[in-house]
C-alpha atoms as a PDB file:
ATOM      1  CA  UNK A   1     125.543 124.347  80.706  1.00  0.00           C
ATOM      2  CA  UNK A   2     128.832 124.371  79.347  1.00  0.00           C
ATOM      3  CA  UNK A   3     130.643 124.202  82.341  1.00  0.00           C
ATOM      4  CA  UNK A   4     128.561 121.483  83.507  1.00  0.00           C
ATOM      5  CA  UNK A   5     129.535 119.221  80.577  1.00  0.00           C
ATOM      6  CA  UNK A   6     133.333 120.320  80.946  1.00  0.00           C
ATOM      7  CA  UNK A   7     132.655 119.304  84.721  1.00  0.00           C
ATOM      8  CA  UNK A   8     130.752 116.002  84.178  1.00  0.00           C
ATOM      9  CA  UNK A   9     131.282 114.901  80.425  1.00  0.00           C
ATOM     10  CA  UNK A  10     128.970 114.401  77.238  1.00  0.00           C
ATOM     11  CA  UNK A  11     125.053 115.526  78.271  1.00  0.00           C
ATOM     12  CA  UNK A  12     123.565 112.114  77.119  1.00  0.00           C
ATOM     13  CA  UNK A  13     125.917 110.123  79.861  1.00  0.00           C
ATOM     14  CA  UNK A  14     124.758 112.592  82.569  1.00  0.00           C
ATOM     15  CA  UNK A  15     121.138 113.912  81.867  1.00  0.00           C
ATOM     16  CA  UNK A  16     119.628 112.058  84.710  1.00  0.00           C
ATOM     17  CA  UNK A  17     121.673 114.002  87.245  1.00  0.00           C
ATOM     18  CA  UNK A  18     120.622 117.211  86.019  1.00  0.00           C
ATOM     19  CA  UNK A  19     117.128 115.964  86.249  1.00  0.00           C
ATOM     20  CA  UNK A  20     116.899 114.390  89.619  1.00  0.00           C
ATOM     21  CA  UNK A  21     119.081 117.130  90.858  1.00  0.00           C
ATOM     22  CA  UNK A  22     116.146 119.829  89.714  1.00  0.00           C
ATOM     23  CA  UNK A  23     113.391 118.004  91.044  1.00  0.00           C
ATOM     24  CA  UNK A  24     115.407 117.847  94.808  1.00  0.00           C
ATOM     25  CA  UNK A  25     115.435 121.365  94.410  1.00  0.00           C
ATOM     26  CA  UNK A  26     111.965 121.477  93.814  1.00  0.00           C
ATOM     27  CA  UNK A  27     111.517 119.057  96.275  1.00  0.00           C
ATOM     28  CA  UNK A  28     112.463 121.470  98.767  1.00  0.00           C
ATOM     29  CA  UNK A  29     110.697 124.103  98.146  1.00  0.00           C
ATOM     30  CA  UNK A  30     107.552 121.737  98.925  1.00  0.00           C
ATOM     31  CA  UNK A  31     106.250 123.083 101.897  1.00  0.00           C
ATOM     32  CA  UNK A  32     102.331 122.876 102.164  1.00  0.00           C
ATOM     33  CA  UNK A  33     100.188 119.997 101.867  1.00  0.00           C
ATOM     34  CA  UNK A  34      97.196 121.529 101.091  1.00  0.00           C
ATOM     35  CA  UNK A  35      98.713 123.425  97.999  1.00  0.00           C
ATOM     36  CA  UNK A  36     101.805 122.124  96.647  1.00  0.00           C
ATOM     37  CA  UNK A  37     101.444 123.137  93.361  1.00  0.00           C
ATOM     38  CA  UNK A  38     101.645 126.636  94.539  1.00  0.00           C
ATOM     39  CA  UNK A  39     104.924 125.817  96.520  1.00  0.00           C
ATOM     40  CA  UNK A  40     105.988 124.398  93.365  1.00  0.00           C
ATOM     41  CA  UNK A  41     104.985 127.238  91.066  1.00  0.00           C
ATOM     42  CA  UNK A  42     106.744 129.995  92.995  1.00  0.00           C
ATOM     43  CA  UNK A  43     109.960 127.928  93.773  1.00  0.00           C
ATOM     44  CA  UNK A  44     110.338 127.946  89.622  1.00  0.00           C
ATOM     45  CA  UNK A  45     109.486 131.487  89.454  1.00  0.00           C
ATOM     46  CA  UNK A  46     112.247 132.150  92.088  1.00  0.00           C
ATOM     47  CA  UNK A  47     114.739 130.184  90.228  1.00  0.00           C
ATOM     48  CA  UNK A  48     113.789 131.878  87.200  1.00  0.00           C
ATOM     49  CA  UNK A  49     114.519 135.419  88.949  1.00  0.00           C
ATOM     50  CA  UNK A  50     117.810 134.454  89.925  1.00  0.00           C
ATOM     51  CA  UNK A  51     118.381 132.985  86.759  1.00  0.00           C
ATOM     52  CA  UNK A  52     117.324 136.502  85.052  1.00  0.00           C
ATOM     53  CA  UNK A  53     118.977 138.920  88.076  1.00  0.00           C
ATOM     54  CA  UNK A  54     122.391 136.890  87.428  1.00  0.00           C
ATOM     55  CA  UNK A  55     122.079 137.039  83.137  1.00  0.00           C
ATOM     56  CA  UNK A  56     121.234 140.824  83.406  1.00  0.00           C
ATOM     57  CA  UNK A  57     123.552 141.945  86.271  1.00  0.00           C
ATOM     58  CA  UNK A  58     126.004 139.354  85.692  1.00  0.00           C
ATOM     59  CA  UNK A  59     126.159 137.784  88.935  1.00  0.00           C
ATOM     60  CA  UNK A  60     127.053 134.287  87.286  1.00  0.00           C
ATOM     61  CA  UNK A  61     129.736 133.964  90.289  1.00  0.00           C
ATOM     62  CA  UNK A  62     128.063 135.348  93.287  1.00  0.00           C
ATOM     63  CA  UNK A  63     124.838 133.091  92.341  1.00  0.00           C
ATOM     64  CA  UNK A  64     126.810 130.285  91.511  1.00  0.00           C
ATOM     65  CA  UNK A  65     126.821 127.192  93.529  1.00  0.00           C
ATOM     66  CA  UNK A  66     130.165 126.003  91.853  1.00  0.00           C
ATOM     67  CA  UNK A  67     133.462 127.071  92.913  1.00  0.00           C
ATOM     68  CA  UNK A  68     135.304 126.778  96.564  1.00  0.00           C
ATOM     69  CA  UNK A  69     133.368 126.748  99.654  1.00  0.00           C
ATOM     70  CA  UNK A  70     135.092 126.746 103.339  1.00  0.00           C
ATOM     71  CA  UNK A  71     134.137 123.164 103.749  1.00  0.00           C
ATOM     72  CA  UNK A  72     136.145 122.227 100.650  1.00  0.00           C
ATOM     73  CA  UNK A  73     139.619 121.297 101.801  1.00  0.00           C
ATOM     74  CA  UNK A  74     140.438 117.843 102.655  1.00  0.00           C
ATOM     75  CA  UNK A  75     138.648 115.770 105.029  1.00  0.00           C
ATOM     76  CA  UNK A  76     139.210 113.885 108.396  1.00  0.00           C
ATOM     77  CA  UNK A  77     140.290 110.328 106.845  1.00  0.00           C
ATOM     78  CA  UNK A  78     140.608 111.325 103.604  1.00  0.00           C
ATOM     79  CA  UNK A  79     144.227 110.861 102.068  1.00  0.00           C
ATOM     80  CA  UNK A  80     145.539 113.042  99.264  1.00  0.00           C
ATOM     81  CA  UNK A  81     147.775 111.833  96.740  1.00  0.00           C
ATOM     82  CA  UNK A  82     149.444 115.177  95.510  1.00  0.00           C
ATOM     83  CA  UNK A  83     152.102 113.150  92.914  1.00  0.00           C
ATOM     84  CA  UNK A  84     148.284 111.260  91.140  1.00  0.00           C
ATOM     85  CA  UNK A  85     147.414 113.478  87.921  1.00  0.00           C
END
């Protein structure tokens, strides 16, 4: 959480991200029509064991979704202004 609020400023401006963002994960883990409470129930209970795994065995980093990917560098038509702070 810390990070997060270094990364995107004060909680109260940015509390609706967080939110949304945790129900599209959710969101995704809805699979079955018949039962999506289920779906729902063990995509929290997953989240939680990675949550847990990471804390215990401090796999912050290798669980993390933060940090650079391959796809990070700069884009097709994107320009770069290196000399911009």
């Amino acid at each position: 959480m810390t990070r997060d609020i270094r990364y995107c400023g004060p909680v109260w401006a940015t509390w609706t991200f967080y939110l949304e963002r945790f129900c599209g994960v959710l969101q995704m883990g809805l699979r079955s029509r018949s039962q999506p409470w289920a779906n729902l129930d063990k995509r929290a209970l997953r989240m939680a064991y990675l949550g847990q795994m990471g804390a215990r065995y401090d796999l912050q980093e290798e669980l993390s979704t933060y940090g650079e990917h391959v796809g990070d560098g700069p884009r097709r038509n994107k320009q770069a202004y290196l000399e911009c702070m």
